[in-house]
Protein backbone atom coordinates (compact mmCIF):
# COMPACT_ATOMS: atom_id res chain seq x y z
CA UNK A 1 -195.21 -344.56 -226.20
CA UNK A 2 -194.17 -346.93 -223.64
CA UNK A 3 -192.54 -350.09 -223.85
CA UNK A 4 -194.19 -352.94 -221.34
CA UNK A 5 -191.23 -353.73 -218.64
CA UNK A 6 -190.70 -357.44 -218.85
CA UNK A 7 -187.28 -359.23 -217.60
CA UNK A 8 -185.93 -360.05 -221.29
CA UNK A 9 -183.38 -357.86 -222.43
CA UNK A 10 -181.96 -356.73 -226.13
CA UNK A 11 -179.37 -354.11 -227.26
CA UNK A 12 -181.11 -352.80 -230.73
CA UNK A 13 -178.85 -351.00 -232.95
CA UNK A 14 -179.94 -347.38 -232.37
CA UNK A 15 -178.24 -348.51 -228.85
CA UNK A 16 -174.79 -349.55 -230.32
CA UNK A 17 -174.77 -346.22 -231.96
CA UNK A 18 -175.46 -344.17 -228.41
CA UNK A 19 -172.37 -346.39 -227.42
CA UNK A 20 -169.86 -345.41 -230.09
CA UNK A 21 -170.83 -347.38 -232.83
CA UNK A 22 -169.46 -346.23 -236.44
CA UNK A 23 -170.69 -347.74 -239.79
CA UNK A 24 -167.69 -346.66 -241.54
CA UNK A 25 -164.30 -348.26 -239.72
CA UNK A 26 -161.55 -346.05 -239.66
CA UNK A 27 -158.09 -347.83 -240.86
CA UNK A 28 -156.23 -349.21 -238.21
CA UNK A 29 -153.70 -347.11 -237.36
CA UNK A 30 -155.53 -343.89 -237.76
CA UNK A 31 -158.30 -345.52 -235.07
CA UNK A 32 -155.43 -347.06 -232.97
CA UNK A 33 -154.37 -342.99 -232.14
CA UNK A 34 -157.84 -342.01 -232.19
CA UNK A 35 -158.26 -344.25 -229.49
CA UNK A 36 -154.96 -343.56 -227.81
CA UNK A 37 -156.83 -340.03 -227.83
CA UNK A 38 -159.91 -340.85 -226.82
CA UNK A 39 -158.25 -342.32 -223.48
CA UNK A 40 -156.06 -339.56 -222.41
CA UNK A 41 -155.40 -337.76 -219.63
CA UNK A 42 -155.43 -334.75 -221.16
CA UNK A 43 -159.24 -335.82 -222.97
CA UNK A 44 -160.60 -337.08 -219.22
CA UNK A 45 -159.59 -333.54 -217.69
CA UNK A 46 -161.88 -331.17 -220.24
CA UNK A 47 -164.62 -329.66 -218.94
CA UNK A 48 -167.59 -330.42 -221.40
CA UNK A 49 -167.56 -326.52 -223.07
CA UNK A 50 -163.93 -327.29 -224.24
CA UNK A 51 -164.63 -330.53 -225.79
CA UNK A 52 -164.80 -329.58 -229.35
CA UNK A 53 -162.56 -326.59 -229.53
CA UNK A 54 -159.93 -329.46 -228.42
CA UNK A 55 -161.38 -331.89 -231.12
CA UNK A 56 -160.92 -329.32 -233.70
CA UNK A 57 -157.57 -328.67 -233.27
CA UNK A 58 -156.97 -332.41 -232.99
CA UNK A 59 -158.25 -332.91 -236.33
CA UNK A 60 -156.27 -329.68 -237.60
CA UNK A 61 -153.30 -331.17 -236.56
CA UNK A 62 -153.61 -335.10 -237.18
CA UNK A 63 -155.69 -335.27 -240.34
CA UNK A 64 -153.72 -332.83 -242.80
CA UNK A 65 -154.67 -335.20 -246.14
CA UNK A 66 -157.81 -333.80 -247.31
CA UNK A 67 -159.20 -337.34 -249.01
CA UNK A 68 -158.66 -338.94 -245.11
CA UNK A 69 -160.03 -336.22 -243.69
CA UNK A 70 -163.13 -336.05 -245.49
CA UNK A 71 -163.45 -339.11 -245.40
CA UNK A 72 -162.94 -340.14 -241.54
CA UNK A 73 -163.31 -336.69 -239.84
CA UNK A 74 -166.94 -337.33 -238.64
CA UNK A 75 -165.74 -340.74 -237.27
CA UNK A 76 -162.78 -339.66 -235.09
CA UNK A 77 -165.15 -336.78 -233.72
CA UNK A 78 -167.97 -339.24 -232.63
CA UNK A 79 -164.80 -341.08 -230.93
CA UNK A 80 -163.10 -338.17 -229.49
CA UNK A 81 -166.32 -337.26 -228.36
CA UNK A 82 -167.27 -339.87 -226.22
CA UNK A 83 -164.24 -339.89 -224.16
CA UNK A 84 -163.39 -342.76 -221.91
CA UNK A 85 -167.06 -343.41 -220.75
CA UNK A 86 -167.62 -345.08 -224.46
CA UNK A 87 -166.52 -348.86 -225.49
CA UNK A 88 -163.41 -349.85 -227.15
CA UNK A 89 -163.77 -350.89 -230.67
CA UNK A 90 -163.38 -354.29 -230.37
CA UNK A 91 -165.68 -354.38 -227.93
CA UNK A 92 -168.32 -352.62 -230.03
CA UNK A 93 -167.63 -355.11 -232.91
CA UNK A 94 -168.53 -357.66 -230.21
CA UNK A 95 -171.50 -356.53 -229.13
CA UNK A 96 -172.86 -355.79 -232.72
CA UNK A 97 -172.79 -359.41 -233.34
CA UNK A 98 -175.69 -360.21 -230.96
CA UNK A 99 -177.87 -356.48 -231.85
CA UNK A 100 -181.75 -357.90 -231.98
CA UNK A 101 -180.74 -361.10 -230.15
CA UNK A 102 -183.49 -361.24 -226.75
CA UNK A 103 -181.69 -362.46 -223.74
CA UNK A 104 -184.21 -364.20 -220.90
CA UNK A 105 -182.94 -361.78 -218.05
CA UNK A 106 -180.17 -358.68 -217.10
CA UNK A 107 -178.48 -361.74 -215.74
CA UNK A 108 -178.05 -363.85 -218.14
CA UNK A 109 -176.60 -360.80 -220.77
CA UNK A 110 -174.29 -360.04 -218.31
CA UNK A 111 -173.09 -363.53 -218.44
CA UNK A 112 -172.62 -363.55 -222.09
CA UNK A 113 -170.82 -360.18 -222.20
CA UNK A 114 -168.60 -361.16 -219.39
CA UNK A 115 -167.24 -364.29 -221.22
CA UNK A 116 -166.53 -362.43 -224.64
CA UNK A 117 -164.54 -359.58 -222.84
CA UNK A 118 -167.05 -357.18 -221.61
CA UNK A 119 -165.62 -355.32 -218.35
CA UNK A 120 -167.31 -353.77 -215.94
CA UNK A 121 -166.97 -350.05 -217.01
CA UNK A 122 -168.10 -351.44 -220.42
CA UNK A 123 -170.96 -353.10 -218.34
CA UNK A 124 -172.61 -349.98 -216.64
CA UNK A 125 -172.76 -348.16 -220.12
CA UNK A 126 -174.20 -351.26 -221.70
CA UNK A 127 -177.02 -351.43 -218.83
CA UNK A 128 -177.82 -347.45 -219.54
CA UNK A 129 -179.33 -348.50 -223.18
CA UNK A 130 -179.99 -352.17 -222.90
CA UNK A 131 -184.13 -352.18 -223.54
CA UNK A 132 -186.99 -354.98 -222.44
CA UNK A 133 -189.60 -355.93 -224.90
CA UNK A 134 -192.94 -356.68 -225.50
CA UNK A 135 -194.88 -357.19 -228.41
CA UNK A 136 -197.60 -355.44 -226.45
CA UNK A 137 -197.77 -351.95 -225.25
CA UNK A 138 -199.68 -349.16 -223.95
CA UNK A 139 -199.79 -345.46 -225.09
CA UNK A 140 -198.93 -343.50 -221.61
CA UNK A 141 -199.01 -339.84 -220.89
CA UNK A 142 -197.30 -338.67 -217.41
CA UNK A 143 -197.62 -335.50 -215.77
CA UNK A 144 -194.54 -333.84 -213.31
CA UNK A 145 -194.95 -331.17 -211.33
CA UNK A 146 -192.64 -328.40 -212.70
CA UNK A 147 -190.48 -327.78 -209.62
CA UNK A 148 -190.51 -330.84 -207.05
CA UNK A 149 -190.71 -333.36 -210.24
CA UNK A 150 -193.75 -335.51 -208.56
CA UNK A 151 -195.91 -337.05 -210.32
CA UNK A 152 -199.18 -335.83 -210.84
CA UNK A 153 -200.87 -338.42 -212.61
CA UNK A 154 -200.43 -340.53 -215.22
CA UNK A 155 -202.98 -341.59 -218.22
CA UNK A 156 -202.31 -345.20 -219.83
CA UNK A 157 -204.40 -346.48 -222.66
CA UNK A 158 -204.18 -349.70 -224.51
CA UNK A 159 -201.64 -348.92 -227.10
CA UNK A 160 -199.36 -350.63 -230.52
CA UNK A 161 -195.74 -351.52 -230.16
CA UNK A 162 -194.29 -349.03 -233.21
CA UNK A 163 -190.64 -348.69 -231.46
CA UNK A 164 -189.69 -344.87 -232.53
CA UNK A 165 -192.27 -344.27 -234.64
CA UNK A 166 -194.50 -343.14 -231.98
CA UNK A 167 -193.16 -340.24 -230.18
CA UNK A 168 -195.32 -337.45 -230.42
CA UNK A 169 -194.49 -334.69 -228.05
CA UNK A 170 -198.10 -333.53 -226.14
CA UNK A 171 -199.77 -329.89 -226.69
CA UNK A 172 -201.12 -328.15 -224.01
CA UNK A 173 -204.30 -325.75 -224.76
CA UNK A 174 -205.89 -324.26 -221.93
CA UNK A 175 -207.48 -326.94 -219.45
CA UNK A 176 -206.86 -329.94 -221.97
CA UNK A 177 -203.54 -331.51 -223.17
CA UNK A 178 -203.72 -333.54 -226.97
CA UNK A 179 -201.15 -336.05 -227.46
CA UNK A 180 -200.73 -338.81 -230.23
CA UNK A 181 -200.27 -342.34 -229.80
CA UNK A 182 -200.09 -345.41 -231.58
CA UNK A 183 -203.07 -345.10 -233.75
CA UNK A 184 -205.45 -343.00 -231.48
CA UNK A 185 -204.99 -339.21 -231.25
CA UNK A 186 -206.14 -338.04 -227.09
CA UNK A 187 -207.74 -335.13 -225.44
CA UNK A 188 -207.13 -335.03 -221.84
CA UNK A 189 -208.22 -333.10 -218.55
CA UNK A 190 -204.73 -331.20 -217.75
CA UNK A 191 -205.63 -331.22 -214.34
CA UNK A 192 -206.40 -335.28 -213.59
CA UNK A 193 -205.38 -336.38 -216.85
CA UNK A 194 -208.73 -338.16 -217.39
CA UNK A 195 -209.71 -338.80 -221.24
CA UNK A 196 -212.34 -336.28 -222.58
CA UNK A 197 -212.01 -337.86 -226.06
CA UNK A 198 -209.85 -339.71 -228.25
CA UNK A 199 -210.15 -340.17 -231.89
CA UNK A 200 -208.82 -343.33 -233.93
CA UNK A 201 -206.24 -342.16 -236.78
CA UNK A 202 -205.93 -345.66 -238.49
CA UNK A 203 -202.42 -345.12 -238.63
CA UNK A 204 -200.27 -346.77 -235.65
CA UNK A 205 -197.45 -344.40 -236.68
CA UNK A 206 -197.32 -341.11 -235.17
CA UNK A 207 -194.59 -338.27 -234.02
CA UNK A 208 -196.43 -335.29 -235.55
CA UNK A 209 -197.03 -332.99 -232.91
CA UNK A 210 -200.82 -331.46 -232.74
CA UNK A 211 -201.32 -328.04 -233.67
CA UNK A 212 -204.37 -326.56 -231.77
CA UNK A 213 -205.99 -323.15 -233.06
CA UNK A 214 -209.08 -321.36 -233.02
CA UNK A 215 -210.98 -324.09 -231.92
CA UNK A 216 -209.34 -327.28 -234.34
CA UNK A 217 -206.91 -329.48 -233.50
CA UNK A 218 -204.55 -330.06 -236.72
CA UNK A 219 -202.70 -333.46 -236.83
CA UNK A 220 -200.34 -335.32 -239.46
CA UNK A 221 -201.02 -338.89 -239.19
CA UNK A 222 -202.15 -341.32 -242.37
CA UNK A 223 -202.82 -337.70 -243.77
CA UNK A 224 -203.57 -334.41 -242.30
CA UNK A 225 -206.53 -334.42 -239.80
CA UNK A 226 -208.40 -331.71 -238.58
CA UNK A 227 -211.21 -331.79 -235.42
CA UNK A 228 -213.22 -330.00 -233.36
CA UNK A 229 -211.41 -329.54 -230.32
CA UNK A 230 -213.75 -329.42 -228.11
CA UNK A 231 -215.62 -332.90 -228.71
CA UNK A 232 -213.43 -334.50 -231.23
CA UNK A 233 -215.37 -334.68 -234.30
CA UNK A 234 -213.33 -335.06 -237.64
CA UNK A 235 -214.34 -332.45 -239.53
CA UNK A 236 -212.16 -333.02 -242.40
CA UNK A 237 -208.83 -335.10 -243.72
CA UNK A 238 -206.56 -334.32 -246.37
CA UNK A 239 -205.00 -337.70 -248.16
CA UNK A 240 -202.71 -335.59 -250.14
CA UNK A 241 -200.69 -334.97 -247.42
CA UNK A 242 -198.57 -338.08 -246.65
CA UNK A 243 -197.47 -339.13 -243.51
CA UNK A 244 -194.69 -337.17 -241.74
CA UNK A 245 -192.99 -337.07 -238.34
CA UNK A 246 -193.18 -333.00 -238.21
CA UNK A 247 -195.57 -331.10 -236.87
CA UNK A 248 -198.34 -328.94 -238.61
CA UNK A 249 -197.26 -325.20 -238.90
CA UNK A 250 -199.54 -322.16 -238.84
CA UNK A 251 -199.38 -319.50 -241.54
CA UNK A 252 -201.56 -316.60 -241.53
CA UNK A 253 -202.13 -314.00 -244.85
CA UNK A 254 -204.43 -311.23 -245.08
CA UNK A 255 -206.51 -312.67 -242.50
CA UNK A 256 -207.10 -315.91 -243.59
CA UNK A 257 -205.55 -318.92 -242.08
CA UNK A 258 -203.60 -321.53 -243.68
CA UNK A 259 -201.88 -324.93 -242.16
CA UNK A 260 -198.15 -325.96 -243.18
CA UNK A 261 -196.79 -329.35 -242.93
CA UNK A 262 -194.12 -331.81 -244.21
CA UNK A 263 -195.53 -334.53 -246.69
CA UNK A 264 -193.77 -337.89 -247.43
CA UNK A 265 -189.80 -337.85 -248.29
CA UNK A 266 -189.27 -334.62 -249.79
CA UNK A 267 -192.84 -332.53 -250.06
CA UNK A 268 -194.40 -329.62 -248.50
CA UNK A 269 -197.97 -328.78 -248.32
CA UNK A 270 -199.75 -325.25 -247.62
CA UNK A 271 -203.66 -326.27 -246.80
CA UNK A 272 -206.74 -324.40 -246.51
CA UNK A 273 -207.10 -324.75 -242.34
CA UNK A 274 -211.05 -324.58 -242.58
CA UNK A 275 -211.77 -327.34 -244.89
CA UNK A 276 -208.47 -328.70 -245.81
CA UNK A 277 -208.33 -327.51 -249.42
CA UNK A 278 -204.87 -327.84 -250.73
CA UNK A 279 -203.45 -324.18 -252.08
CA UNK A 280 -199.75 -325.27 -252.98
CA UNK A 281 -197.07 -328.38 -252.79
CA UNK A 282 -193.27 -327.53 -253.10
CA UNK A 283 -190.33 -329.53 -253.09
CA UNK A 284 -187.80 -329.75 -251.26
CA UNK A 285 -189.27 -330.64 -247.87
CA UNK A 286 -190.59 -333.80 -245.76
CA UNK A 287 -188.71 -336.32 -244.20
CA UNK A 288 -188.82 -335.97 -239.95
CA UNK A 289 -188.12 -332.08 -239.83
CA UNK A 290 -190.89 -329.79 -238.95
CA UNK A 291 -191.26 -326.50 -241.33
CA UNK A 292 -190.64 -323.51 -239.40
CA UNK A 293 -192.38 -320.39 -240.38
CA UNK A 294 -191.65 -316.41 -239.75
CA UNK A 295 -193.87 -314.13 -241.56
CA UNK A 296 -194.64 -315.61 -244.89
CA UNK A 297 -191.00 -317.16 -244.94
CA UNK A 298 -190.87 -320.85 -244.67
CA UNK A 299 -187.73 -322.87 -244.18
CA UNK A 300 -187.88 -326.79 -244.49
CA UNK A 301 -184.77 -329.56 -244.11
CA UNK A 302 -185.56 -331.73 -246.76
CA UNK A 303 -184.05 -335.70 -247.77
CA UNK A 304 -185.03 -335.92 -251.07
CA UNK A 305 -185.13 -338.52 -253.43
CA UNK A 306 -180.81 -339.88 -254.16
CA UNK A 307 -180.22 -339.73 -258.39
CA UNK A 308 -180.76 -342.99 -259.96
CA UNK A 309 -179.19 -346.00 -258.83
CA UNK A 310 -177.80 -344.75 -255.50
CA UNK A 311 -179.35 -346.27 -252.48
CA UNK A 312 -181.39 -343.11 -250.28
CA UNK A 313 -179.90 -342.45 -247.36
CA UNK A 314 -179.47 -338.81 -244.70
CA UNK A 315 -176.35 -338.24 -246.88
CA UNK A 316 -178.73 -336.26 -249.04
CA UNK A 317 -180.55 -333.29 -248.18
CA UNK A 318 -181.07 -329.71 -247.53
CA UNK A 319 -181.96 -326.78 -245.78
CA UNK A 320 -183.95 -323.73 -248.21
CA UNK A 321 -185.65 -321.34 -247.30
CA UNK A 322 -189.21 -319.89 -249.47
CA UNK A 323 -191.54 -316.64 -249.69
CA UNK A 324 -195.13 -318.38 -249.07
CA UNK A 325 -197.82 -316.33 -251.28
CA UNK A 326 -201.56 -317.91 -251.24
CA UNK A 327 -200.92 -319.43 -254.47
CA UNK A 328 -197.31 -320.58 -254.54
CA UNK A 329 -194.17 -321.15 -252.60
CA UNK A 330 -190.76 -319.40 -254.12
CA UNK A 331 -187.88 -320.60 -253.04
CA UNK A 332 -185.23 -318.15 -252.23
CA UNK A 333 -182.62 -320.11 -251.51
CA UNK A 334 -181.19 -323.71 -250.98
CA UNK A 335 -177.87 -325.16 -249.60
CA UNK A 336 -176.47 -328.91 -249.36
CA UNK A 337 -176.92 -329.71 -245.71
CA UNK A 338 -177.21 -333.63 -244.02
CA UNK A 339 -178.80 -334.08 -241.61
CA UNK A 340 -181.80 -336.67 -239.66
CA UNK A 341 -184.64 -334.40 -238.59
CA UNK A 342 -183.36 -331.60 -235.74
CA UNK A 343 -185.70 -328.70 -236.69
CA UNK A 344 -184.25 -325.48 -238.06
CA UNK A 345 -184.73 -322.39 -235.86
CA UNK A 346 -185.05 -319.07 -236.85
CA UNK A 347 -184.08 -316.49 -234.33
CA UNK A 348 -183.80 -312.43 -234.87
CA UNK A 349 -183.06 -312.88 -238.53
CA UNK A 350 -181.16 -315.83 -238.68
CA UNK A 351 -181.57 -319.67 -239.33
CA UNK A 352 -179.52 -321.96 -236.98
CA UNK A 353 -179.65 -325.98 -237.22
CA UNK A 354 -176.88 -327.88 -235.55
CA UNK A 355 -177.29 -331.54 -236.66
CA UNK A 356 -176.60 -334.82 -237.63
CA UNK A 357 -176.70 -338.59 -236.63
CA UNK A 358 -177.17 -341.84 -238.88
CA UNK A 359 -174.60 -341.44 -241.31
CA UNK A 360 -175.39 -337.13 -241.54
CA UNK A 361 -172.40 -335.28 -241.40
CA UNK A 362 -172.74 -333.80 -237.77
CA UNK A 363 -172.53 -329.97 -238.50
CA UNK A 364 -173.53 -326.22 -236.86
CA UNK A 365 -175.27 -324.23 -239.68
CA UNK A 366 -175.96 -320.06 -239.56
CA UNK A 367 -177.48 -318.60 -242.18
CA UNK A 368 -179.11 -315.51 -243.00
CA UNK A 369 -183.13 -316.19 -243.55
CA UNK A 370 -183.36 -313.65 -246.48
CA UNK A 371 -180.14 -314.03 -248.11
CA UNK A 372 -178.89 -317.18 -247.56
CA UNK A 373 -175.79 -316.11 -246.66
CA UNK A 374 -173.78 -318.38 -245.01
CA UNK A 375 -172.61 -317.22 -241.45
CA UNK A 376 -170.54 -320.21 -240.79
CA UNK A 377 -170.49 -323.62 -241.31
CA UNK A 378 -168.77 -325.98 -238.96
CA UNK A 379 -168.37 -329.78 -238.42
CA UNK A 380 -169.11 -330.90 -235.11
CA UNK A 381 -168.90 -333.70 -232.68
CA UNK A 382 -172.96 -334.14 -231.10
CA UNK A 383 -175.42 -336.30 -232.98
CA UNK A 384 -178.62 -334.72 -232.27
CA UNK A 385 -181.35 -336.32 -234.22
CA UNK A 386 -185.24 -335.42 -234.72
CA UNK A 387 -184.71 -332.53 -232.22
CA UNK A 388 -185.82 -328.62 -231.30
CA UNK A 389 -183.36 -326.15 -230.73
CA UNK A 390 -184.80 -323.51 -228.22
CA UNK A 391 -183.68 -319.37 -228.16
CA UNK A 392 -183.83 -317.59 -224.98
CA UNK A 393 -182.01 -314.52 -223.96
CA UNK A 394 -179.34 -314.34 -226.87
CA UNK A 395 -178.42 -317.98 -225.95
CA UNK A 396 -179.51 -321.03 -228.06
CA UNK A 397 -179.83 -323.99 -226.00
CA UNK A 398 -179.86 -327.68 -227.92
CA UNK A 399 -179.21 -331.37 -226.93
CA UNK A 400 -175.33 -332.63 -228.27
CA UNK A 401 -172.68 -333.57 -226.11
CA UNK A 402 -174.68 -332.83 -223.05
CA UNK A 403 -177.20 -329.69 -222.62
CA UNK A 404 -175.08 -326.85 -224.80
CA UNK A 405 -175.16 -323.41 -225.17
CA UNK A 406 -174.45 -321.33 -227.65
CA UNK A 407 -174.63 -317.13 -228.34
CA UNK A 408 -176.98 -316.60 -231.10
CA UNK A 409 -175.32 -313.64 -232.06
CA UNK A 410 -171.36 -314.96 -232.68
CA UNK A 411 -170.22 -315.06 -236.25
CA UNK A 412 -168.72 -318.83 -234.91
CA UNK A 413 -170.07 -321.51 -233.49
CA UNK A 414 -168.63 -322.16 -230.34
CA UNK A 415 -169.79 -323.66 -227.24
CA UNK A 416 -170.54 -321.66 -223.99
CA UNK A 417 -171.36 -323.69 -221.32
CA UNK A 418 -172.42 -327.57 -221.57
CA UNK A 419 -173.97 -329.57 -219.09
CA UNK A 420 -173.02 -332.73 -218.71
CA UNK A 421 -176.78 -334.94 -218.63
CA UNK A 422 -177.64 -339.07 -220.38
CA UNK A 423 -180.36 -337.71 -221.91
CA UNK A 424 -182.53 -339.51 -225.08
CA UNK A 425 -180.56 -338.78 -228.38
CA UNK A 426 -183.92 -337.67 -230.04
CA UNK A 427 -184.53 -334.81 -226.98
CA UNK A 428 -185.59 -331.23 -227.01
CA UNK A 429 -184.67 -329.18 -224.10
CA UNK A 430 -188.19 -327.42 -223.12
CA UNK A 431 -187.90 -323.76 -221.13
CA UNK A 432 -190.63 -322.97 -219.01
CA UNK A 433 -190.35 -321.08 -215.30
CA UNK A 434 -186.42 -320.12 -216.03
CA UNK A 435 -185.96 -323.99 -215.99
CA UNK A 436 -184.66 -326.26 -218.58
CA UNK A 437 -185.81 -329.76 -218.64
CA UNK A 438 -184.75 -332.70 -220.65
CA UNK A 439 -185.74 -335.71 -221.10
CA UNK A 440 -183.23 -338.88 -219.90
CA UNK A 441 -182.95 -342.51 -219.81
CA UNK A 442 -185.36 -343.77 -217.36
CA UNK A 443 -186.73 -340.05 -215.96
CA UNK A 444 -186.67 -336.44 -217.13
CA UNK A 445 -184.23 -334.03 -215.58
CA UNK A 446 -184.44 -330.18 -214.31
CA UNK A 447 -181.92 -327.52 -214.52
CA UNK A 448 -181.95 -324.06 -212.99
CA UNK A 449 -181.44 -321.50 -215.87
CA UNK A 450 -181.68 -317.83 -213.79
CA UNK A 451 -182.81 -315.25 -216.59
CA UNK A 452 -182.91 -311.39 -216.60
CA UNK A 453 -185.21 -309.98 -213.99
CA UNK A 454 -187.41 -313.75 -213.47
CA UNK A 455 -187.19 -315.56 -210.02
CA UNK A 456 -185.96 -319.39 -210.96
CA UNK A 457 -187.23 -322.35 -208.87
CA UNK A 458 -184.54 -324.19 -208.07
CA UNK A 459 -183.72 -327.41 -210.92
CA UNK A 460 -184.02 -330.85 -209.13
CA UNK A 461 -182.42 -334.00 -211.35
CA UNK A 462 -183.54 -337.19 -210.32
């Protein structure tokens, strides 16, 4: 999805957040030495891997009252975090009073922020997440050449204006490349990016992912589509399964093949993958995660339904883990965990999510996939949101306070290495060629990652 650049500008209130926003104020004088904190010497001079071993101990010694600390912990590490790039308070509270409000030009925000006390650090931080508008946009699909980061070519079709709800991330099968955009799901030439087909979904809203196998191309949008992937007939749809941001899952058993997806707030649905038939439905699941399957175990993040009278919000949810059979899901085990749609990843036995964002306790979760035993449990500083953790090498690499690091195999979660890079809050880091890419504000950027025994090309970041 891609906005149309016009010369009116808007700060929306995802924005605000990426700046240091906090829905919950801290009292005053427990913000007042947050921010003393924050602006440090000593905070300025940590290398990015020593970040939150520092917060920790912070918050170890400062916020000894369990009610306070339950209560503000998450708070003073989003501040701590953000060090002295991120705005003052006050000057937060001043910009959420114009969030939404459409400014003609760059020029004349600046003007306003200027005269209410907005300097010029503040300024350059502001400009990083400051958007353009228009109600009109086009669904666009860029190709980069893996190691010089050229572009290739670049596909634009006439598209809807969704704002996030329209960030599906594009699957590559052989010579063709399916993406899905605002209400049309694409089939293009890899190599020219020309369109070989494209099929209108009906629904303008779509993140799922497309799942291509065997032939099909599986895709959740206004219900779970399936087409020939060659030609792009629509061979069947499945109205049972309600819209989701995750992607469809494969799940094979005794050689018949089953799909796997997320459905509505807090569903999952196991489908027949050659005409759709629905086998089983289990709670807890949906919301923006994407199941993740090993074997016949499936573990979902769900954000189910609140109790009565309590307003829903990504302060409820978990993570569980189920045996898949033909006929039924069991679920093995469940355990409270907040969180807004990272994906859990299951690596050599084990079940990692790090996650949070959106009023979700940011946290670092390990857990054994067939006990359920908790490995540890950890509150942390990053706010990654609607995200893919990748594993490679013993390391597992993931979007927070910069590009982290982490060893798959510690009994603590502690950070590596980090990289310090502005990328999208929403991004997975992809691996391919013993590179790491991410996607940033305004481009994507390259990393050299040298791996056992594999020659790297050398990571350019525009």
């Amino acid at each position: 999805m891609f906005k149309e650049q016009v010369e009116a500008k808007t700060i929306a209130q995802g924005a605000l957040y990426r700046l240091g926003w906090l829905d919950e104020k801290m009292p005053p004088v427990l913000s007042a030495e947050v921010e003393t904190t924050r602006l440090s010497d000593e905070r300025a001079t940590l290398k990015p891997a020593d970040v939150e071993k520092w917060i920790d101990d912070w918050i170890d010694t400062h916020l000894q009252d369990a009610v306070i600390r339950k209560q503000f912990e998450n708070a003073a590490r989003i501040r701590l975090a953000q060090g002295r790039d991120s705005l003052s308070p006050l000057q937060l509270d001043t910009l959420a009073t114009i969030v939404g409000r459409l400014f003609p030009s760059h020029v004349e925000l600046n003007v306003w922020l200027a005269q209410h006390g907005i300097d010029q650090l503040a300024l350059k931080a502001i400009e990083r997440v400051t958007t353009t508008l228009h109600d009109a946009a086009d669904d666009v699909v860029v190709c980069l050449d893996a190691f010089t980061g050229e572009k290739r070519w670049e596909a634009r079709f006439p598209g809807s204006y969704v704002q996030w709800e329209c960030s599906s991330t594009p699957t590559v099968a052989g010579d063709r490349v399916y993406v899905l955009g605002s209400g049309h799901l694409y089939c293009l030439s890899v190599k020219d990016g020309h369109k070989i087909f494209s099929l209108d979904t009906t629904s303008k809203k779509g993140s799922s992912s497309p799942l291509v196998y065997d032939g099909k191309v599986y895709v959740n949008s206004g219900g779970l589509l399936c087409l020939d992937a060659k030609i792009g007939k629509l061979l069947w749809k499945q109205d049972e399964v309600e819209h989701s941001n995750g992607a469809p899952q494969l799940w094979r058993n005794n050689d018949k093949t089953y799909v796997v997806c997320s459905s509505g707030v807090n569903d999952v649905v196991c489908v027949n993958a050659e005409n759709g038939a629905v086998q089983w439905e289990t709670t807890p699941g949906g919301g923006h995660s994407t199941p993740v399957i090993v074997g016949d175990y499936l573990v979902v993040q769900s954000h189910p339904e609140p109790p009565a009278g309590v307003e829903w919000s990504y302060e409820h949810g978990s993570l569980a883990c189920f045996k898949m059979f033909v006929d039924r899901a069991e679920k093995i085990w469940e355990i409270d965990h907040k969180e807004r749609g990272a994906n859990p990843l299951i690596y050599h036995g084990y079940v990692y999510t790090i996650s949070g964002g959106h009023g979700a306790a940011s946290e670092a979760l390990k857990v054994k996939l067939d006990t359920g035993t908790v490995i540890y449990r950890k509150k942390t500083p990053f706010n990654v949101e609607c995200a893919t953790h990748i594993a490679v090498d013993g390391k597992i690499l993931f979007y927070g306070q910069g590009l982290c690091m982490i060893d798959a195999s510690a009994n603590e979660f502690k950070i590596l290495t980090a990289q310090d890079v502005w990328a999208e809050r929403c991004t997975s880091p992809v691996l391919a060629y013993g590179n790491i890419y991410v996607r940033g504000y305004g481009g994507v950027a390259c990393f050299a990652l040298p791996l056992r025994d594999d020659k790297t090309a050398q990571g350019v970041q525009p």
